[in-house]
Protein backbone atom coordinates (compact mmCIF):
# COMPACT_ATOMS: atom_id res chain seq x y z
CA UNK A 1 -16.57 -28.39 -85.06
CA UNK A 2 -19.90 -28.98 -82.92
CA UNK A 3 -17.76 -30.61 -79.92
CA UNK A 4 -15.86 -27.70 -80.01
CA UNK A 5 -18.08 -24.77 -79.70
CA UNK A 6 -20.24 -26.65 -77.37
CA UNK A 7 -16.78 -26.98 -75.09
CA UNK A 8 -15.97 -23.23 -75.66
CA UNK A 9 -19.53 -22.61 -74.45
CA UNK A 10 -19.06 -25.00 -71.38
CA UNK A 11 -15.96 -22.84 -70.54
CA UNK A 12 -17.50 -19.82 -70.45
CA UNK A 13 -19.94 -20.93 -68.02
CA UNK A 14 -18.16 -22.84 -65.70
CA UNK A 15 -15.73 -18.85 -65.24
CA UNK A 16 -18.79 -17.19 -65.11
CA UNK A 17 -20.36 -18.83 -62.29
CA UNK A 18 -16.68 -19.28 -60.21
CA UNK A 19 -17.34 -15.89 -58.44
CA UNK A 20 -21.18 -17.58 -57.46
CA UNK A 21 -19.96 -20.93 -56.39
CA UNK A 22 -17.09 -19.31 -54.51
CA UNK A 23 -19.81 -17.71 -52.06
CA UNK A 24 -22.64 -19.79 -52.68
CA UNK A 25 -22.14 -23.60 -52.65
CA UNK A 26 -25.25 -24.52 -54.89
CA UNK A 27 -28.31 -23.44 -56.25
CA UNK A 28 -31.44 -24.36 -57.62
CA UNK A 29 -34.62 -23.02 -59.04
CA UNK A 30 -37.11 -21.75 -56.26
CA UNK A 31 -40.68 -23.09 -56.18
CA UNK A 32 -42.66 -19.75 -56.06
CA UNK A 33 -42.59 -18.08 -52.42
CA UNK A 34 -39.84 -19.15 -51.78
CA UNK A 35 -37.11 -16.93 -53.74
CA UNK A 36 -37.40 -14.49 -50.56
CA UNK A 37 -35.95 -17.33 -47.97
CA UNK A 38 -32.68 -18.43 -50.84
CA UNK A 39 -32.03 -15.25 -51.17
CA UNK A 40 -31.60 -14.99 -47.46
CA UNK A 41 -30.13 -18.49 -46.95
CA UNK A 42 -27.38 -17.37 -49.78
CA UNK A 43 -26.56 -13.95 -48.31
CA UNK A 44 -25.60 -15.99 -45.31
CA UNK A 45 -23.70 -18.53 -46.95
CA UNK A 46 -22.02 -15.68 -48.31
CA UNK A 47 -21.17 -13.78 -45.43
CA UNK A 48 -20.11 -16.85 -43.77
CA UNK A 49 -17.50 -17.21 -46.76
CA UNK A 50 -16.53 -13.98 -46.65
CA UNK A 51 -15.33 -14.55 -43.31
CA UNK A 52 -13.01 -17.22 -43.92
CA UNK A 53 -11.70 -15.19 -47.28
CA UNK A 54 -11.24 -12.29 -44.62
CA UNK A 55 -9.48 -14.53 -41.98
CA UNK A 56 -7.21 -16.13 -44.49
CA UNK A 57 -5.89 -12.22 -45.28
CA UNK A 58 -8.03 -13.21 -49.02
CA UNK A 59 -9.10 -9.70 -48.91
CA UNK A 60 -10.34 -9.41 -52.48
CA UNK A 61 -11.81 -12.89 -52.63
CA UNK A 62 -13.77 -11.62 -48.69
CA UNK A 63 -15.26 -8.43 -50.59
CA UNK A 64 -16.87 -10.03 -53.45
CA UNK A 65 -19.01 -12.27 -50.73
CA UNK A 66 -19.43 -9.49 -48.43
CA UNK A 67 -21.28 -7.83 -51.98
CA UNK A 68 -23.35 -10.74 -52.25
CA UNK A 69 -24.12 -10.69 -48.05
CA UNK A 70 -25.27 -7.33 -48.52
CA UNK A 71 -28.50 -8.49 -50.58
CA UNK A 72 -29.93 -9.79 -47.42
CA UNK A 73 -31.31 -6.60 -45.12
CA UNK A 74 -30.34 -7.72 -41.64
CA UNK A 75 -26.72 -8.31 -43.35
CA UNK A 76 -26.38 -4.91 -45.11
CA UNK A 77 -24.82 -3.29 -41.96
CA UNK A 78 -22.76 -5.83 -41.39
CA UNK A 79 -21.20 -6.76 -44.47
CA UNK A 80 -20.45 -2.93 -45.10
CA UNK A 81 -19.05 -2.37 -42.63
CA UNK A 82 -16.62 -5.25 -43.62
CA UNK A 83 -16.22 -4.54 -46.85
CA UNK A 84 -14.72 -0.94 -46.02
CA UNK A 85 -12.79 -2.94 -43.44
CA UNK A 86 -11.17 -5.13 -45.95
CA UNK A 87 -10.52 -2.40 -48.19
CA UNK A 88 -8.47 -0.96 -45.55
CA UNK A 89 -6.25 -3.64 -45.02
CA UNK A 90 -5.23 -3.58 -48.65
CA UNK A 91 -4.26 -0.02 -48.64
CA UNK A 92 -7.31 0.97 -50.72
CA UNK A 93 -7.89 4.05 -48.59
CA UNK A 94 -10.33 6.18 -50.41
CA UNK A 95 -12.39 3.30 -51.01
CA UNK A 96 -11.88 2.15 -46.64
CA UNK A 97 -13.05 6.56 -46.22
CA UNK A 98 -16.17 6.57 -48.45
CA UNK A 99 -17.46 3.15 -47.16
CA UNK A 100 -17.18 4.63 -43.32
CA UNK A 101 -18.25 8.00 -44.41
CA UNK A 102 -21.33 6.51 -45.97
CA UNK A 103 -22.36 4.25 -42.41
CA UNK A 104 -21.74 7.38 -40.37
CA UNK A 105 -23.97 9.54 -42.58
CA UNK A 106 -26.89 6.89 -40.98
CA UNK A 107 -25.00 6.35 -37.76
CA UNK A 108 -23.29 9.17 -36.97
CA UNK A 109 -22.19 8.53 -33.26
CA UNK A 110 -21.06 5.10 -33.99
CA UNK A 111 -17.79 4.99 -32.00
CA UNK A 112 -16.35 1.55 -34.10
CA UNK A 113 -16.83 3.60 -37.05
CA UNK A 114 -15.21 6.73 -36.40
CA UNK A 115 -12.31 4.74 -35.21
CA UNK A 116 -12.22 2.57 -38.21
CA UNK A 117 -12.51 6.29 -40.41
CA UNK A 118 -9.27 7.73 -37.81
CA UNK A 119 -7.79 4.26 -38.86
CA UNK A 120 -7.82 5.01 -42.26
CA UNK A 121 -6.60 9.03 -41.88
CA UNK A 122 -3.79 8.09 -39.80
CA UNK A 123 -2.24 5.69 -42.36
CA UNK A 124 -3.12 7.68 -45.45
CA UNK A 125 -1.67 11.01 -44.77
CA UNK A 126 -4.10 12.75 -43.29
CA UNK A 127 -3.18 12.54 -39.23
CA UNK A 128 -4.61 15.82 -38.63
CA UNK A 129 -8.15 14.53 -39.07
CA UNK A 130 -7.08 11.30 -37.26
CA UNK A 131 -6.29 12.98 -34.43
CA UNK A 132 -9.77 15.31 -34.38
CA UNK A 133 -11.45 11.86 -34.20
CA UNK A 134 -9.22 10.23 -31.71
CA UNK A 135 -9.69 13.62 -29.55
CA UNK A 136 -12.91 13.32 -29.92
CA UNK A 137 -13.56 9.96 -28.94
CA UNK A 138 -11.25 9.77 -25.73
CA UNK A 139 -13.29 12.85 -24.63
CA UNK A 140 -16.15 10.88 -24.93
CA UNK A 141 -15.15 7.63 -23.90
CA UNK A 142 -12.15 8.99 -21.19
CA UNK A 143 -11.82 4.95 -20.08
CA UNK A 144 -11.52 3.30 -23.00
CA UNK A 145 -7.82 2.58 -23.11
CA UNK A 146 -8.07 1.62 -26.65
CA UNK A 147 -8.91 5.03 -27.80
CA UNK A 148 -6.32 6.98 -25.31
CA UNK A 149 -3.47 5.01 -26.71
CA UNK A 150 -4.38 5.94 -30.28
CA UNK A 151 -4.73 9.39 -29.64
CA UNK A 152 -1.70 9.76 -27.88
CA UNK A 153 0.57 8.07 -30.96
CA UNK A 154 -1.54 10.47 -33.53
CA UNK A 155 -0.23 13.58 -31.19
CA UNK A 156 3.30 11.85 -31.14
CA UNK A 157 3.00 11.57 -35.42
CA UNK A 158 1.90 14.85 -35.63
CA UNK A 159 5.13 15.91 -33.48
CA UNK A 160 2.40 17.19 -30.55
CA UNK A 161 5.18 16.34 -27.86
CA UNK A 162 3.97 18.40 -24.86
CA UNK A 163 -0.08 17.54 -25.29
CA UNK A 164 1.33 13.47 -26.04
CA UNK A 165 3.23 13.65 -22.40
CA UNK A 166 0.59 14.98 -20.56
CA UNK A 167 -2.13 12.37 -22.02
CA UNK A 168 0.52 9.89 -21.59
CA UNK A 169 0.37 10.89 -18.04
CA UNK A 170 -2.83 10.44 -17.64
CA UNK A 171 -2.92 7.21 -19.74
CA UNK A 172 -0.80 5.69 -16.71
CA UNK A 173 -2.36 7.41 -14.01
CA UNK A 174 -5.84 6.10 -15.74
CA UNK A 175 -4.81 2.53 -17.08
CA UNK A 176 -1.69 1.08 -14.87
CA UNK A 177 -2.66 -2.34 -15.77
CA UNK A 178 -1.65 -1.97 -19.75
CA UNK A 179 1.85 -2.44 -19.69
CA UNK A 180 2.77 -3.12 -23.12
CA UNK A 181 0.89 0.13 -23.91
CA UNK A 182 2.84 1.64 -21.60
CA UNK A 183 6.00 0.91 -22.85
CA UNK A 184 5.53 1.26 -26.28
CA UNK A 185 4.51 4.94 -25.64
CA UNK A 186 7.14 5.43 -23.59
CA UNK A 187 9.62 4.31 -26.49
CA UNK A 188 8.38 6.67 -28.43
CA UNK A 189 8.63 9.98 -26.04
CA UNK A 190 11.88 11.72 -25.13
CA UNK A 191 12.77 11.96 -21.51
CA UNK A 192 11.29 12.48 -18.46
CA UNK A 193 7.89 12.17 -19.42
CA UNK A 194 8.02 9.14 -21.68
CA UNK A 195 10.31 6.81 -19.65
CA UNK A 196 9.72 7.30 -15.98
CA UNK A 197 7.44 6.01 -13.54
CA UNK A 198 7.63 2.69 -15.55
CA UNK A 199 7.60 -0.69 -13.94
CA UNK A 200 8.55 -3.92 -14.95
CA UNK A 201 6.22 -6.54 -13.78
């Protein structure tokens, strides 16, 4: 009867420290002074780990180390950020929005962010606010082709035909060199404006 509590009790350990170990490979009892440097050397372990979870599409697995990376100060930015990242390839929307709302409320012309937030709009019903951001950011960044093409499928989504063909005509006119882009837009406008002027290499 002994054997077997003292196995039930082992069991109950070993699945309560699986989340630790998954992030953290071991541990041991600090010598005073130095709790401040494990911690560290564990949130970085951790992030590290979170970025294979993340890479391997282990989304869930990626967010629980992110949690633990964010412990660690010069991390906390960082792993955030990622965690709202990996919430919005899952589909967890809400979640993906209050994460980005939350870094913008600190950093509030952070131009990854507000992309990552018109990200999350555009695939959760909400294009209208998508394409505030994306008009937003191609008027401040006008050469970032990136931000252009985005803003020219939200108009496209939100059935903005005539404003999608003129940006599209500037989107050529301002980035010749991105072909694919190119012809993916023009795929998805009606004629003249969406399939002329196109070249094949």
């Amino acid at each position: 009867m002994q054997k077997r509590k003292l196995l039930a009790v082992a069991f109950f350990i070993s699945i309560n420290t699986m989340y630790f170990y998954s992030c953290i490979s071991s541990g041991h009892l600090a010598p005073a002074g130095e709790e401040t440097i494990i911690m560290q050397n564990e949130a970085i372990e951790a992030f590290s780990a979170a970025q294979k979870y993340e890479a391997s599409k282990k989304y869930q697995a990626a967010i629980s180390c992110y949690e633990k990376a964010m412990e660690y100060d010069k991390l906390y930015d960082s792993a955030h950020y990622k965690i709202g990242r990996c919430y919005a390839l899952i589909g967890e929307w809400k979640k993906a929005e209050y994460i980005f709302s939350e870094i913008l409320l600190k950093d509030a012309d952070n131009a990854s962010i507000k992309d990552s937030l018109g990200y999350v709009y555009a695939n959760s019903g909400r294009s209208e606010k998508a394409e505030e951001i994306y008009k937003s950011l191609t008027e401040k960044y006008p050469f970032n082709a990136d931000f252009s093409y985005k803003y020219i499928k939200i108009l496209i989504q939100n059935d903005k035909i005539a404003e999608a063909s003129q940006a599209f005509y500037t989107f050529k006119e301002t980035f010749p060199r991105n072909k694919e882009e190119i012809k993916s837009l023009a795929l998805l406008l009606p004629e003249p404006q969406g399939n002329s002027d196109i070249s094949e290499d």
